[in-house]
PDBML (XML) file of the C-alpha atoms, coordinates in Angstrom:
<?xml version="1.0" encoding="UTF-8" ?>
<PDBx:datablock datablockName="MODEL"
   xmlns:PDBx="http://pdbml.pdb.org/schema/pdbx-v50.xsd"
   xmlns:xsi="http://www.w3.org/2001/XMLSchema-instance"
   xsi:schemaLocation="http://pdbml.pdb.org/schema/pdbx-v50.xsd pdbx-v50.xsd">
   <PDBx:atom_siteCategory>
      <PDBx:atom_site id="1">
         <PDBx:B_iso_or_equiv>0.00</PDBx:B_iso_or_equiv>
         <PDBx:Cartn_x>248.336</PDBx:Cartn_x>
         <PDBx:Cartn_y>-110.626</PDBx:Cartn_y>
         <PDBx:Cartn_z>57.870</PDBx:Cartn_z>
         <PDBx:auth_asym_id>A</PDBx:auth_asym_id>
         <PDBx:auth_atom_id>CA</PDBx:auth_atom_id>
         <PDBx:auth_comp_id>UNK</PDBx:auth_comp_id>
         <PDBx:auth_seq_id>1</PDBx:auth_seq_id>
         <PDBx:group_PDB>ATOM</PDBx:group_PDB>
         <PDBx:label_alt_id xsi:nil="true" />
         <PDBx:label_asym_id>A</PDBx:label_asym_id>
         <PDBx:label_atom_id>CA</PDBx:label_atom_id>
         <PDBx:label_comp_id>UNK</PDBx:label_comp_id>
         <PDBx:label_entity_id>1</PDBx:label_entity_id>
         <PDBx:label_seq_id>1</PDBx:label_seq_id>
         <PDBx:occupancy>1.00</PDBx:occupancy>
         <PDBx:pdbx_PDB_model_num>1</PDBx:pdbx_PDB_model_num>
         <PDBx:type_symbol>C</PDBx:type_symbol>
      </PDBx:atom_site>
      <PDBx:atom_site id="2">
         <PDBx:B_iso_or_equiv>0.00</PDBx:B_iso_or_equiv>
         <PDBx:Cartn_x>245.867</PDBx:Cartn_x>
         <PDBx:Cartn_y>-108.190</PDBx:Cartn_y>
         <PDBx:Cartn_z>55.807</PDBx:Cartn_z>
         <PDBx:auth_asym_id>A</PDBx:auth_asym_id>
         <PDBx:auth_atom_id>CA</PDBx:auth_atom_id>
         <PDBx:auth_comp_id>UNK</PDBx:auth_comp_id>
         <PDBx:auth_seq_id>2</PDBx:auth_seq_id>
         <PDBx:group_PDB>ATOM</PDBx:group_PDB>
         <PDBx:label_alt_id xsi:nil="true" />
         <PDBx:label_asym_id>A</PDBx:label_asym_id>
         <PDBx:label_atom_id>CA</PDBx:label_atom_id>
         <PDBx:label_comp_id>UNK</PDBx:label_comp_id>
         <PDBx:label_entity_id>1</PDBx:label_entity_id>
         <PDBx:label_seq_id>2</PDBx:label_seq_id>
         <PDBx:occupancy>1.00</PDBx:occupancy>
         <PDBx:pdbx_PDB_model_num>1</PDBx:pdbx_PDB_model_num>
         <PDBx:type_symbol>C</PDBx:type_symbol>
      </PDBx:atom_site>
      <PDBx:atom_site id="3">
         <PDBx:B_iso_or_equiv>0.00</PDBx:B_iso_or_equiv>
         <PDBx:Cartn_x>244.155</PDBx:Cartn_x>
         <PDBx:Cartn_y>-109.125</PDBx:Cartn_y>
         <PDBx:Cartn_z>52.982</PDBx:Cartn_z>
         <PDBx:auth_asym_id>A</PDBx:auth_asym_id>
         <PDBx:auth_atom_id>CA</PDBx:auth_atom_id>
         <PDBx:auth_comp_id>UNK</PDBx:auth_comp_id>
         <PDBx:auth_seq_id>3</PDBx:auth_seq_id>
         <PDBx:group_PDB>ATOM</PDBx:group_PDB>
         <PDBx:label_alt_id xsi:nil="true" />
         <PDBx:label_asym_id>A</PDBx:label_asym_id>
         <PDBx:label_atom_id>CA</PDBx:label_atom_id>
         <PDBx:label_comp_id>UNK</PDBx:label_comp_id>
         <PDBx:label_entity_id>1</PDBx:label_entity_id>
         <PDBx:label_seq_id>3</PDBx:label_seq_id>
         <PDBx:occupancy>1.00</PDBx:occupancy>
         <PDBx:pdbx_PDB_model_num>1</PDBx:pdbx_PDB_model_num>
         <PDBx:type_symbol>C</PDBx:type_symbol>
      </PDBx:atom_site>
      <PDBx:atom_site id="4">
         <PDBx:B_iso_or_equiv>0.00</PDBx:B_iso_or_equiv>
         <PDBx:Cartn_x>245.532</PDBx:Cartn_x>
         <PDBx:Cartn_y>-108.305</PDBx:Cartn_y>
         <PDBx:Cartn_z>50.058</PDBx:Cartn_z>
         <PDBx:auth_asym_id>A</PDBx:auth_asym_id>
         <PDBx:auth_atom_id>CA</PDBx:auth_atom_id>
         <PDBx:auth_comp_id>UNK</PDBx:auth_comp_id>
         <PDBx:auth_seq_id>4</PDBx:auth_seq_id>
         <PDBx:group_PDB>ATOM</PDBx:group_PDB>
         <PDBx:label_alt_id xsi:nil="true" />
         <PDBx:label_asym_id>A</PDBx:label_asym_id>
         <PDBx:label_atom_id>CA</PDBx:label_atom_id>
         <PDBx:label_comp_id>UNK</PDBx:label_comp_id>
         <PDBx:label_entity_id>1</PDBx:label_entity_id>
         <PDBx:label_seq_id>4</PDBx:label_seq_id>
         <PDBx:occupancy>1.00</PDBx:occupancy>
         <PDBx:pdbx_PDB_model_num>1</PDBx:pdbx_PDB_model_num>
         <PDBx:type_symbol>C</PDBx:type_symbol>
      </PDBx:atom_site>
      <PDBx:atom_site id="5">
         <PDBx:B_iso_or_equiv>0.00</PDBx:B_iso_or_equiv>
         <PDBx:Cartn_x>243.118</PDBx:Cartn_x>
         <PDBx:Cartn_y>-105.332</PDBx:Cartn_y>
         <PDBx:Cartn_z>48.928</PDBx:Cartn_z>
         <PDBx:auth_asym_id>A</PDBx:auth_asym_id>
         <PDBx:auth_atom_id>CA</PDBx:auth_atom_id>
         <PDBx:auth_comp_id>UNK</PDBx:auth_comp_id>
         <PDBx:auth_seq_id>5</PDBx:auth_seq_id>
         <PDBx:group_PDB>ATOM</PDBx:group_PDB>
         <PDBx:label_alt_id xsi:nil="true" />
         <PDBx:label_asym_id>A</PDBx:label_asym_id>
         <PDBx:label_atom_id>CA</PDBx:label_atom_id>
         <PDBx:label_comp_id>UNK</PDBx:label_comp_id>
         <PDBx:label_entity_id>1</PDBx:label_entity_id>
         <PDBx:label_seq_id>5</PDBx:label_seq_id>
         <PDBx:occupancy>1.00</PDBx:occupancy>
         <PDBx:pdbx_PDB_model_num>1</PDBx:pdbx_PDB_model_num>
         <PDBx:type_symbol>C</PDBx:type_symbol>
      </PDBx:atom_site>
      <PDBx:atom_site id="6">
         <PDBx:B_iso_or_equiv>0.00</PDBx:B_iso_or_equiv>
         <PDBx:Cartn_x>244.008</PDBx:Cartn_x>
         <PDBx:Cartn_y>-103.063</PDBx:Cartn_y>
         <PDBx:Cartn_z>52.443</PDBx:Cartn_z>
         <PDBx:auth_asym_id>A</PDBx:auth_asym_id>
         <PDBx:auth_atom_id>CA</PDBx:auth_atom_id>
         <PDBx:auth_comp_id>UNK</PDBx:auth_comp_id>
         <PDBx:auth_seq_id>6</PDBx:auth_seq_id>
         <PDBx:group_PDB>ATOM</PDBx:group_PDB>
         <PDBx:label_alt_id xsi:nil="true" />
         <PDBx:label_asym_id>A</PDBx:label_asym_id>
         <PDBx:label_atom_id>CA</PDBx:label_atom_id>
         <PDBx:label_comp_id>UNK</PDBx:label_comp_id>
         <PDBx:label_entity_id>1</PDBx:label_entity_id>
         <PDBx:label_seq_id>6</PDBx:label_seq_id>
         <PDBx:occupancy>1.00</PDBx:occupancy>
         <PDBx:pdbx_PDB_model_num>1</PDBx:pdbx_PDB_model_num>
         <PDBx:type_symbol>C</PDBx:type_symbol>
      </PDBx:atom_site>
      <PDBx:atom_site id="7">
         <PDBx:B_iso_or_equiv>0.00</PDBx:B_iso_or_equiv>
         <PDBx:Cartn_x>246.185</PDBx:Cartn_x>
         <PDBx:Cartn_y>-100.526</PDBx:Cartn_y>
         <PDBx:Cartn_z>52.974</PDBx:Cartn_z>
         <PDBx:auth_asym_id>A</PDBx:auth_asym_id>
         <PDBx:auth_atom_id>CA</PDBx:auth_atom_id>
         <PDBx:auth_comp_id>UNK</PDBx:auth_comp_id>
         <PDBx:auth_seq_id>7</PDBx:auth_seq_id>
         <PDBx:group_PDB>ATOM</PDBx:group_PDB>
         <PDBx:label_alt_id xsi:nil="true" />
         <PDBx:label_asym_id>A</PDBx:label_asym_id>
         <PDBx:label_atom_id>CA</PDBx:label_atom_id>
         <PDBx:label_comp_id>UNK</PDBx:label_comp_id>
         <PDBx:label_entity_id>1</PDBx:label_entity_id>
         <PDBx:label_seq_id>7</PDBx:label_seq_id>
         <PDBx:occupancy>1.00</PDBx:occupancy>
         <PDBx:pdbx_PDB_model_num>1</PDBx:pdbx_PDB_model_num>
         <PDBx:type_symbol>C</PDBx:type_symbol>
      </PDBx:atom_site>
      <PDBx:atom_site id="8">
         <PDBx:B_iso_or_equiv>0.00</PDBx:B_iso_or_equiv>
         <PDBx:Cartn_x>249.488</PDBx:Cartn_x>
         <PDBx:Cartn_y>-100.888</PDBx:Cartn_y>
         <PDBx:Cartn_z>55.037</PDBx:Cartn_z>
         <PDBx:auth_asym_id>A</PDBx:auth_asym_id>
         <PDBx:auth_atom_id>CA</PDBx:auth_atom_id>
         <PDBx:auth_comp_id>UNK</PDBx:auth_comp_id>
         <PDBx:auth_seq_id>8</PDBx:auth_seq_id>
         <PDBx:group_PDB>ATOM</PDBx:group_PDB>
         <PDBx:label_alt_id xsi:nil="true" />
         <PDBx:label_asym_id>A</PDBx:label_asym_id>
         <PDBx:label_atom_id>CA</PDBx:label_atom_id>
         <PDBx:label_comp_id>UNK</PDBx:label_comp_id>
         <PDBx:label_entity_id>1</PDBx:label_entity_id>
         <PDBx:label_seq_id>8</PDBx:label_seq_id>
         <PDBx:occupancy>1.00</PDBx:occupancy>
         <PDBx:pdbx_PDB_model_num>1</PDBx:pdbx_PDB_model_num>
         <PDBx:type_symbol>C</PDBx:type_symbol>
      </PDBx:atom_site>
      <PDBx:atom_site id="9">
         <PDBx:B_iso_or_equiv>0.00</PDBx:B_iso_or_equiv>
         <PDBx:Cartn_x>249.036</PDBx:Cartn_x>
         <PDBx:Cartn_y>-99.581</PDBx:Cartn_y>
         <PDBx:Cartn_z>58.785</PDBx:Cartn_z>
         <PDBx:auth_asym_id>A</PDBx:auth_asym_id>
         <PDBx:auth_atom_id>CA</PDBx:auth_atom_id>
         <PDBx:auth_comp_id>UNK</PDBx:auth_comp_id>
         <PDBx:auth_seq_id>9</PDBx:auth_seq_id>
         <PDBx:group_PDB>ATOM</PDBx:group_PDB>
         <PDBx:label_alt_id xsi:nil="true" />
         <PDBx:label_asym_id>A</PDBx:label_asym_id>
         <PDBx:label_atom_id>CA</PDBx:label_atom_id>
         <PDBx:label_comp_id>UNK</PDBx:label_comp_id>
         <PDBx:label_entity_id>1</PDBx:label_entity_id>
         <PDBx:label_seq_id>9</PDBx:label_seq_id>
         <PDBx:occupancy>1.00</PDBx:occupancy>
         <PDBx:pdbx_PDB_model_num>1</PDBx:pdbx_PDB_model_num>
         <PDBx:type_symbol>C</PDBx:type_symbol>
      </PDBx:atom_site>
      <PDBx:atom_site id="10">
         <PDBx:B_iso_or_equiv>0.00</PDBx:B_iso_or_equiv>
         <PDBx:Cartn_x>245.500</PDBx:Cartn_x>
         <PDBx:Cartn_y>-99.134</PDBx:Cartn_y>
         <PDBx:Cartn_z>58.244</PDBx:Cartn_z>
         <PDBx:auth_asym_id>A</PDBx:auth_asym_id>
         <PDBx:auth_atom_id>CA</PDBx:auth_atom_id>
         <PDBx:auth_comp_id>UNK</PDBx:auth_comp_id>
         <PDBx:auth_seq_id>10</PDBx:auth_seq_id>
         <PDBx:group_PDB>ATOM</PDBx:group_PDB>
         <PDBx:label_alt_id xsi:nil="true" />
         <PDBx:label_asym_id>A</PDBx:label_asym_id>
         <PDBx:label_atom_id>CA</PDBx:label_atom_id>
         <PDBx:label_comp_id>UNK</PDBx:label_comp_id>
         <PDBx:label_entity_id>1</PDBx:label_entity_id>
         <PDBx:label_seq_id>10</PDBx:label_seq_id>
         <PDBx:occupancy>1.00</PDBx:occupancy>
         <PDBx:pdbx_PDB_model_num>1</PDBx:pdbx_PDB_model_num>
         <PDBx:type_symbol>C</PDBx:type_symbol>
      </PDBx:atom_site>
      <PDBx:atom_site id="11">
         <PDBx:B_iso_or_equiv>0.00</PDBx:B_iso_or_equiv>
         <PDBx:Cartn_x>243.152</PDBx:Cartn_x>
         <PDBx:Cartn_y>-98.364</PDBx:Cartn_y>
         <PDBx:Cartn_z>62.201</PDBx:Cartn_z>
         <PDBx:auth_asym_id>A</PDBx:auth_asym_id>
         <PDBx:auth_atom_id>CA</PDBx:auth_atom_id>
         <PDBx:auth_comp_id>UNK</PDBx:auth_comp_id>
         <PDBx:auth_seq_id>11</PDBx:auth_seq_id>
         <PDBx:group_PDB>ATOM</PDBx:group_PDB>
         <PDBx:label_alt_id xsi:nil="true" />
         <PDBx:label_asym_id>A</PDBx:label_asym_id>
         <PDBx:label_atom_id>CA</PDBx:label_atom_id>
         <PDBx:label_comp_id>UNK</PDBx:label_comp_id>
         <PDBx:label_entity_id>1</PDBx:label_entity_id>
         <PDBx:label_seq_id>11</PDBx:label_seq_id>
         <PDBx:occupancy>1.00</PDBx:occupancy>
         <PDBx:pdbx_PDB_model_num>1</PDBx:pdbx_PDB_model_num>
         <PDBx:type_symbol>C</PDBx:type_symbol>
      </PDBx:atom_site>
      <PDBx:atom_site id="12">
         <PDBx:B_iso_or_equiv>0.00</PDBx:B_iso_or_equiv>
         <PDBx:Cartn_x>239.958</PDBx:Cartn_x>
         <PDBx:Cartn_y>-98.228</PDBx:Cartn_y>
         <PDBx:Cartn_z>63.308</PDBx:Cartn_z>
         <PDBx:auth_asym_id>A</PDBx:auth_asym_id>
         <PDBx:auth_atom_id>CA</PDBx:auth_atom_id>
         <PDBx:auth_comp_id>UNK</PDBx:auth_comp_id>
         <PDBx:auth_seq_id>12</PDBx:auth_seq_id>
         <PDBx:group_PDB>ATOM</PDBx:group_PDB>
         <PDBx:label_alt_id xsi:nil="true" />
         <PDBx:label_asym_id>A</PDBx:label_asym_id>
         <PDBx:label_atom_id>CA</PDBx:label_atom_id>
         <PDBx:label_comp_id>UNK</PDBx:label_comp_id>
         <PDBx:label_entity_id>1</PDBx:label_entity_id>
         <PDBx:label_seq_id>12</PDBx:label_seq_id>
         <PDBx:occupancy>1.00</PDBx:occupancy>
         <PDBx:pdbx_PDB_model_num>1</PDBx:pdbx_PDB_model_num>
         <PDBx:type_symbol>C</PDBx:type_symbol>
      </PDBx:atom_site>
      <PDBx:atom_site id="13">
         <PDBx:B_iso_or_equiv>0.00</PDBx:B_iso_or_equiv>
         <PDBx:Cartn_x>238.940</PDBx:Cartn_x>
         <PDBx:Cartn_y>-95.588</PDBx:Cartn_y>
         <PDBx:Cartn_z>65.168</PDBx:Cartn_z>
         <PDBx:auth_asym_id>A</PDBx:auth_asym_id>
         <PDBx:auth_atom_id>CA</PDBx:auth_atom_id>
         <PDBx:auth_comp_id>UNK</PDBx:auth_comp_id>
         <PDBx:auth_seq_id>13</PDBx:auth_seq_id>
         <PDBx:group_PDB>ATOM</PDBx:group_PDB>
         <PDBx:label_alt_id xsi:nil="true" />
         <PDBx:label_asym_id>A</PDBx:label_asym_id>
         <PDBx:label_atom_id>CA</PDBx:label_atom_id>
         <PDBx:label_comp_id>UNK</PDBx:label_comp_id>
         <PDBx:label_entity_id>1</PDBx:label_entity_id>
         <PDBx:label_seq_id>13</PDBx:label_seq_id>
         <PDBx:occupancy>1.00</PDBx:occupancy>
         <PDBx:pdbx_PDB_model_num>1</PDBx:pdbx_PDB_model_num>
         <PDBx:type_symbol>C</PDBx:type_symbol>
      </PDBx:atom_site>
      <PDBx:atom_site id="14">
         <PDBx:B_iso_or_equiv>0.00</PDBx:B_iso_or_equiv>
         <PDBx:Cartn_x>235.571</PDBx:Cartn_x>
         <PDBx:Cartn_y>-95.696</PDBx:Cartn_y>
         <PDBx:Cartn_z>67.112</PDBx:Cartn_z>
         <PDBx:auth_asym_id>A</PDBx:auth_asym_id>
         <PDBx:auth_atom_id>CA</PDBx:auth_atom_id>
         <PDBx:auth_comp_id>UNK</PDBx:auth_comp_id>
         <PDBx:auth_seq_id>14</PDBx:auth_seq_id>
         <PDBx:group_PDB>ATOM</PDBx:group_PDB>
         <PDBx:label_alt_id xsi:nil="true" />
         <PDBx:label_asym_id>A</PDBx:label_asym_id>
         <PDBx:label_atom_id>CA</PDBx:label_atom_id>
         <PDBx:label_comp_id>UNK</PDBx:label_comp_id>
         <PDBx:label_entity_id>1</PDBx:label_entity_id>
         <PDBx:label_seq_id>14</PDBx:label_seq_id>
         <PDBx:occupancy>1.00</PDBx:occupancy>
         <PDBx:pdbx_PDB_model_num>1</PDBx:pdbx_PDB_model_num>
         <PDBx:type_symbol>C</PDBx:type_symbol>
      </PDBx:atom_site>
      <PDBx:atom_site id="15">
         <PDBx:B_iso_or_equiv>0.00</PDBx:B_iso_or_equiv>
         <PDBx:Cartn_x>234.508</PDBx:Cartn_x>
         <PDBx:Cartn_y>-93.729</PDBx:Cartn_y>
         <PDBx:Cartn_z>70.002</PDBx:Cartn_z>
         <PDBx:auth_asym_id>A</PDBx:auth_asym_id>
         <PDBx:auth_atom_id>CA</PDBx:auth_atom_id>
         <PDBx:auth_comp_id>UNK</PDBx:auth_comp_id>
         <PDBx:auth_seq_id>15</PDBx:auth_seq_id>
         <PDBx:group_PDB>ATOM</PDBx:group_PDB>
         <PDBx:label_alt_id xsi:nil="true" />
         <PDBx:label_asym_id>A</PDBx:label_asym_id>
         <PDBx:label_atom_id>CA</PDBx:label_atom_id>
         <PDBx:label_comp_id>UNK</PDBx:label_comp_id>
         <PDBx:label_entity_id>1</PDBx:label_entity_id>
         <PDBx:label_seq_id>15</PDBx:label_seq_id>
         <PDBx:occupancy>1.00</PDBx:occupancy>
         <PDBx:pdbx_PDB_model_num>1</PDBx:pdbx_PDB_model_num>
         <PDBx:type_symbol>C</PDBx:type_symbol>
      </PDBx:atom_site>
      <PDBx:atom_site id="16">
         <PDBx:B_iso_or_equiv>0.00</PDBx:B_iso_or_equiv>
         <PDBx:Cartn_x>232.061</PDBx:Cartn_x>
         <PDBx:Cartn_y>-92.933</PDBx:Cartn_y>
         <PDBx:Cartn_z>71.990</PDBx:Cartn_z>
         <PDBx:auth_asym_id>A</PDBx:auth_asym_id>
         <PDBx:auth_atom_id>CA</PDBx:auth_atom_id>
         <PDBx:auth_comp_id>UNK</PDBx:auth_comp_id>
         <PDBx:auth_seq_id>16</PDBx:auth_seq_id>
         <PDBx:group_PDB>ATOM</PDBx:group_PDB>
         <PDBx:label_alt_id xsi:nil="true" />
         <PDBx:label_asym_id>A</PDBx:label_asym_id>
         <PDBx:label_atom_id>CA</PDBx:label_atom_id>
         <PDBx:label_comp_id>UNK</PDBx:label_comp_id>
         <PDBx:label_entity_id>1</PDBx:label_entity_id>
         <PDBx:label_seq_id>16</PDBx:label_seq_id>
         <PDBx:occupancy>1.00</PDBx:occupancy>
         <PDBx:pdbx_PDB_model_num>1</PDBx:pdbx_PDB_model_num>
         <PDBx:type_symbol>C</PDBx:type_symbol>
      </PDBx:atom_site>
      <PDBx:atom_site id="17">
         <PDBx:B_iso_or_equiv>0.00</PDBx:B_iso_or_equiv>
         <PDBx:Cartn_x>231.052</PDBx:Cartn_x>
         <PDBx:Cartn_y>-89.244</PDBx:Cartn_y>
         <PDBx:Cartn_z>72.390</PDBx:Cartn_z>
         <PDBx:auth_asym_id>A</PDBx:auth_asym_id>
         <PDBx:auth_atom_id>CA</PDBx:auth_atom_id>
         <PDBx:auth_comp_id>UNK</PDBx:auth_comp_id>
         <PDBx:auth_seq_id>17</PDBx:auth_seq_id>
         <PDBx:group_PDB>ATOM</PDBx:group_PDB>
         <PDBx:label_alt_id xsi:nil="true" />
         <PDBx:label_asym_id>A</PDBx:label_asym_id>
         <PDBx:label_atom_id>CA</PDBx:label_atom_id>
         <PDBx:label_comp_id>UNK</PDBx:label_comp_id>
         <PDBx:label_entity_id>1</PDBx:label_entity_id>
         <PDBx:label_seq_id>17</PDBx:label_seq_id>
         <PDBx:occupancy>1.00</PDBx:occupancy>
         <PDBx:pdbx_PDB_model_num>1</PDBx:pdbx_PDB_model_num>
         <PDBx:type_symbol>C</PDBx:type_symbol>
      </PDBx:atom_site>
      <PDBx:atom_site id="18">
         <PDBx:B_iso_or_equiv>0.00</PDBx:B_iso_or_equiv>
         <PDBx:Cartn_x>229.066</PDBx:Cartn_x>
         <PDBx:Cartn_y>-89.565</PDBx:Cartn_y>
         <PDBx:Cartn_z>75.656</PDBx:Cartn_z>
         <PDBx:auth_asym_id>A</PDBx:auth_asym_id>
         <PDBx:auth_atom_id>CA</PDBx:auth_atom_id>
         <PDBx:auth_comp_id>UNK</PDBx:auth_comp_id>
         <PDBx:auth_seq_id>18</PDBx:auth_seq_id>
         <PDBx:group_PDB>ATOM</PDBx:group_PDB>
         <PDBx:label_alt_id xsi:nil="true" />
         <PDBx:label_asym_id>A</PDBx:label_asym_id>
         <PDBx:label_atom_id>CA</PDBx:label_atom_id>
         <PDBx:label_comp_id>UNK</PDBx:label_comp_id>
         <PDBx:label_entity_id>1</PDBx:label_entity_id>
         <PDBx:label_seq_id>18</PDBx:label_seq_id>
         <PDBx:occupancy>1.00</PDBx:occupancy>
         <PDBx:pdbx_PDB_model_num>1</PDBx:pdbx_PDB_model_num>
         <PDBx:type_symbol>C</PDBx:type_symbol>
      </PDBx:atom_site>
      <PDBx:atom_site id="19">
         <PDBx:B_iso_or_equiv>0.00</PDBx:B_iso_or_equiv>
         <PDBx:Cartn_x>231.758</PDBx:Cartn_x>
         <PDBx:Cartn_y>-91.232</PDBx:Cartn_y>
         <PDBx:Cartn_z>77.290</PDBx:Cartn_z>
         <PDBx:auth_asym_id>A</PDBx:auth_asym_id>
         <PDBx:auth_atom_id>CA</PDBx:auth_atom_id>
         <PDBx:auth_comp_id>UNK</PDBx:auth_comp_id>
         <PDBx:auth_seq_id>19</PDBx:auth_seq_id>
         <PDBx:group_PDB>ATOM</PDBx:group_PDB>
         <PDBx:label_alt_id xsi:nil="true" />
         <PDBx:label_asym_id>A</PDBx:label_asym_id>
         <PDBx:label_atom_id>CA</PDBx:label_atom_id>
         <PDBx:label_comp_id>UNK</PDBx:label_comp_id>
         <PDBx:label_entity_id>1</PDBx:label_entity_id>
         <PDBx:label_seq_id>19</PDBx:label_seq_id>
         <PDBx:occupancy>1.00</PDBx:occupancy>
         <PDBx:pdbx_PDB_model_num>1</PDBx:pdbx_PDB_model_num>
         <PDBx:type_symbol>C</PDBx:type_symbol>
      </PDBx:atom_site>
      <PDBx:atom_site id="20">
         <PDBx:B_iso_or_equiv>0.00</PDBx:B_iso_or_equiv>
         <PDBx:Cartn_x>234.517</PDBx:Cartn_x>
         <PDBx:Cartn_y>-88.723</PDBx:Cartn_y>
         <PDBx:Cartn_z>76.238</PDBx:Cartn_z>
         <PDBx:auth_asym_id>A</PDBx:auth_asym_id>
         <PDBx:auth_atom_id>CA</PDBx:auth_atom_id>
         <PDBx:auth_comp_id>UNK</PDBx:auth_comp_id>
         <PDBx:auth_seq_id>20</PDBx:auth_seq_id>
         <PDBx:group_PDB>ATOM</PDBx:group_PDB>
         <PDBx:label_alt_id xsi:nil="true" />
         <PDBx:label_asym_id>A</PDBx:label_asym_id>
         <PDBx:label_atom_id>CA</PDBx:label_atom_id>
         <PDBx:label_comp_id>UNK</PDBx:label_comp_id>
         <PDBx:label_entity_id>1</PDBx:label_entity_id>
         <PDBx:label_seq_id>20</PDBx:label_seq_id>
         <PDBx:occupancy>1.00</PDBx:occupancy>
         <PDBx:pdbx_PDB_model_num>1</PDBx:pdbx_PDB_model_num>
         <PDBx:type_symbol>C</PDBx:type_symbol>
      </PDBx:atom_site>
      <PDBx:atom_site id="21">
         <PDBx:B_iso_or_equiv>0.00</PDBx:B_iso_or_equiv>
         <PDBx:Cartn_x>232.630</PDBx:Cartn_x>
         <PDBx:Cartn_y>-85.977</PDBx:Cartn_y>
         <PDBx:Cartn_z>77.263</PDBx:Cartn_z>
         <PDBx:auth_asym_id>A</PDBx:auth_asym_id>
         <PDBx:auth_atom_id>CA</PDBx:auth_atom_id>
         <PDBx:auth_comp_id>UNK</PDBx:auth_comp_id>
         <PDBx:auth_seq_id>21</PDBx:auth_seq_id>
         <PDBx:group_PDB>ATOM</PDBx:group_PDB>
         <PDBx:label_alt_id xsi:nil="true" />
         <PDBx:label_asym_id>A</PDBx:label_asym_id>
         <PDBx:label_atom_id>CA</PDBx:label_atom_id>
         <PDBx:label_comp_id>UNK</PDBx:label_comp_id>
         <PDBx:label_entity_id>1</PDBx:label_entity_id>
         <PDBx:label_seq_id>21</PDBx:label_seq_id>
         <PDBx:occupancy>1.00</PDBx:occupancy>
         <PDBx:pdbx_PDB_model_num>1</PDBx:pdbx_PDB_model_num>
         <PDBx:type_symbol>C</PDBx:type_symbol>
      </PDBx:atom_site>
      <PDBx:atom_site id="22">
         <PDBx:B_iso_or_equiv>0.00</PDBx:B_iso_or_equiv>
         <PDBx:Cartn_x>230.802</PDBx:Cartn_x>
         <PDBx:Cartn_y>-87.327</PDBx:Cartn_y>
         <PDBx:Cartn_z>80.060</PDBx:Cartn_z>
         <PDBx:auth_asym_id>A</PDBx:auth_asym_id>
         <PDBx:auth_atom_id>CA</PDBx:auth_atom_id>
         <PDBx:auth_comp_id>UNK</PDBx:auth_comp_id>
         <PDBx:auth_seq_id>22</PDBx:auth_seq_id>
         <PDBx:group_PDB>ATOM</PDBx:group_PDB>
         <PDBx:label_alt_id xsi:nil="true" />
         <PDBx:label_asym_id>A</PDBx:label_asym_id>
         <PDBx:label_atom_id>CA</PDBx:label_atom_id>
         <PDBx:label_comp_id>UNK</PDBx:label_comp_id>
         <PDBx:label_entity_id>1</PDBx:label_entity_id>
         <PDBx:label_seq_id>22</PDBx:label_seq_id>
         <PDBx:occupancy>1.00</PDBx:occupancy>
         <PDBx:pdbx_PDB_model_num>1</PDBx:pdbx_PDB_model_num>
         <PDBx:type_symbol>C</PDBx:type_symbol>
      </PDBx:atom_site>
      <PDBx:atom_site id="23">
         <PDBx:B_iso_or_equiv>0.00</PDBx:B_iso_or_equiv>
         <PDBx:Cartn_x>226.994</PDBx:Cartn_x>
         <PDBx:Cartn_y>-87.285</PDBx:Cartn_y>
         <PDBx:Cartn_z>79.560</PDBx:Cartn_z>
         <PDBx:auth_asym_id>A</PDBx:auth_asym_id>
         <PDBx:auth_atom_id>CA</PDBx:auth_atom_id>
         <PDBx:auth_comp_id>UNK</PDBx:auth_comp_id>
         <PDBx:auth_seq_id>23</PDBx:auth_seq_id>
         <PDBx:group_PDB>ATOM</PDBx:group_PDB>
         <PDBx:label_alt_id xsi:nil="true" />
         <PDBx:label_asym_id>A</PDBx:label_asym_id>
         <PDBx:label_atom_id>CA</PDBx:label_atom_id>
         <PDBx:label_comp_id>UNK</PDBx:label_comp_id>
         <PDBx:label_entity_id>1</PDBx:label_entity_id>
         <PDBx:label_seq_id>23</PDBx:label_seq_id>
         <PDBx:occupancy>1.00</PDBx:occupancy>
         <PDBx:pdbx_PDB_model_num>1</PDBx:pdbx_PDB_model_num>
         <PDBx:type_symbol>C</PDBx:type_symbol>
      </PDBx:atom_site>
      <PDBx:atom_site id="24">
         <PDBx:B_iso_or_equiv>0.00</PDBx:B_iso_or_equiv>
         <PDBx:Cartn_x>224.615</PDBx:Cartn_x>
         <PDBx:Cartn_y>-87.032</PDBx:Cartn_y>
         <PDBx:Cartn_z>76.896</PDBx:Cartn_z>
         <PDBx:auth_asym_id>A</PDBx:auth_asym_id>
         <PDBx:auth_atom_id>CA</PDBx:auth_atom_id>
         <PDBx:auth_comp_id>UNK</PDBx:auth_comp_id>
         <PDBx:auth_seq_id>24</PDBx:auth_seq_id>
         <PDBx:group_PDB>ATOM</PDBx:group_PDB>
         <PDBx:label_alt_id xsi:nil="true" />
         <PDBx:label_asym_id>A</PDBx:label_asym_id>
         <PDBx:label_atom_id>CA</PDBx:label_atom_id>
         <PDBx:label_comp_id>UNK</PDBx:label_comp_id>
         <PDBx:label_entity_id>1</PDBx:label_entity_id>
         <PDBx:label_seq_id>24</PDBx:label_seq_id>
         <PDBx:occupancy>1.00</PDBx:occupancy>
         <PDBx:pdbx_PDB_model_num>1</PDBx:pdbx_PDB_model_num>
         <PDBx:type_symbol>C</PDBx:type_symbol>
      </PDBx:atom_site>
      <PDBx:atom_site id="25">
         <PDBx:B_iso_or_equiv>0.00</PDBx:B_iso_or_equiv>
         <PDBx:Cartn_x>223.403</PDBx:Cartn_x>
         <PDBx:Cartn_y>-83.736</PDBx:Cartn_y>
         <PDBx:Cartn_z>77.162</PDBx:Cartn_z>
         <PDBx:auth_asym_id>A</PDBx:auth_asym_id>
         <PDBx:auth_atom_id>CA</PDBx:auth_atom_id>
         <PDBx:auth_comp_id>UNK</PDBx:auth_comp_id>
         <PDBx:auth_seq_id>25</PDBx:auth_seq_id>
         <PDBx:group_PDB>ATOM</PDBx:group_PDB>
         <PDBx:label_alt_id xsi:nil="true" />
         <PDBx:label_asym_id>A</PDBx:label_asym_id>
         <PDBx:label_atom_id>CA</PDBx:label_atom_id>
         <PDBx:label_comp_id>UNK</PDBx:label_comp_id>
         <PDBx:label_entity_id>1</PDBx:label_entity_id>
         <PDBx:label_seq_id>25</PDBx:label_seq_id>
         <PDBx:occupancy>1.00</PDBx:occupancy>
         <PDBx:pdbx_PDB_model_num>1</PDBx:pdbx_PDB_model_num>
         <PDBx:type_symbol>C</PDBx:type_symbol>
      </PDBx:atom_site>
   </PDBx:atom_siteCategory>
</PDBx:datablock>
């Protein structure tokens, strides 16, 4: 169950920019 104060369906999205685009530069 959520607490009471958030939002039905609500996601967290993280990602990692290096890894989706393969490198750091």
């Amino acid at each position: 169950a959520l607490e009471q104060w958030v939002p039905a369906g609500r996601r967290l999205v993280l990602v990692d920019v290096e890894n989706l685009v393969g490198g750091s530069s």
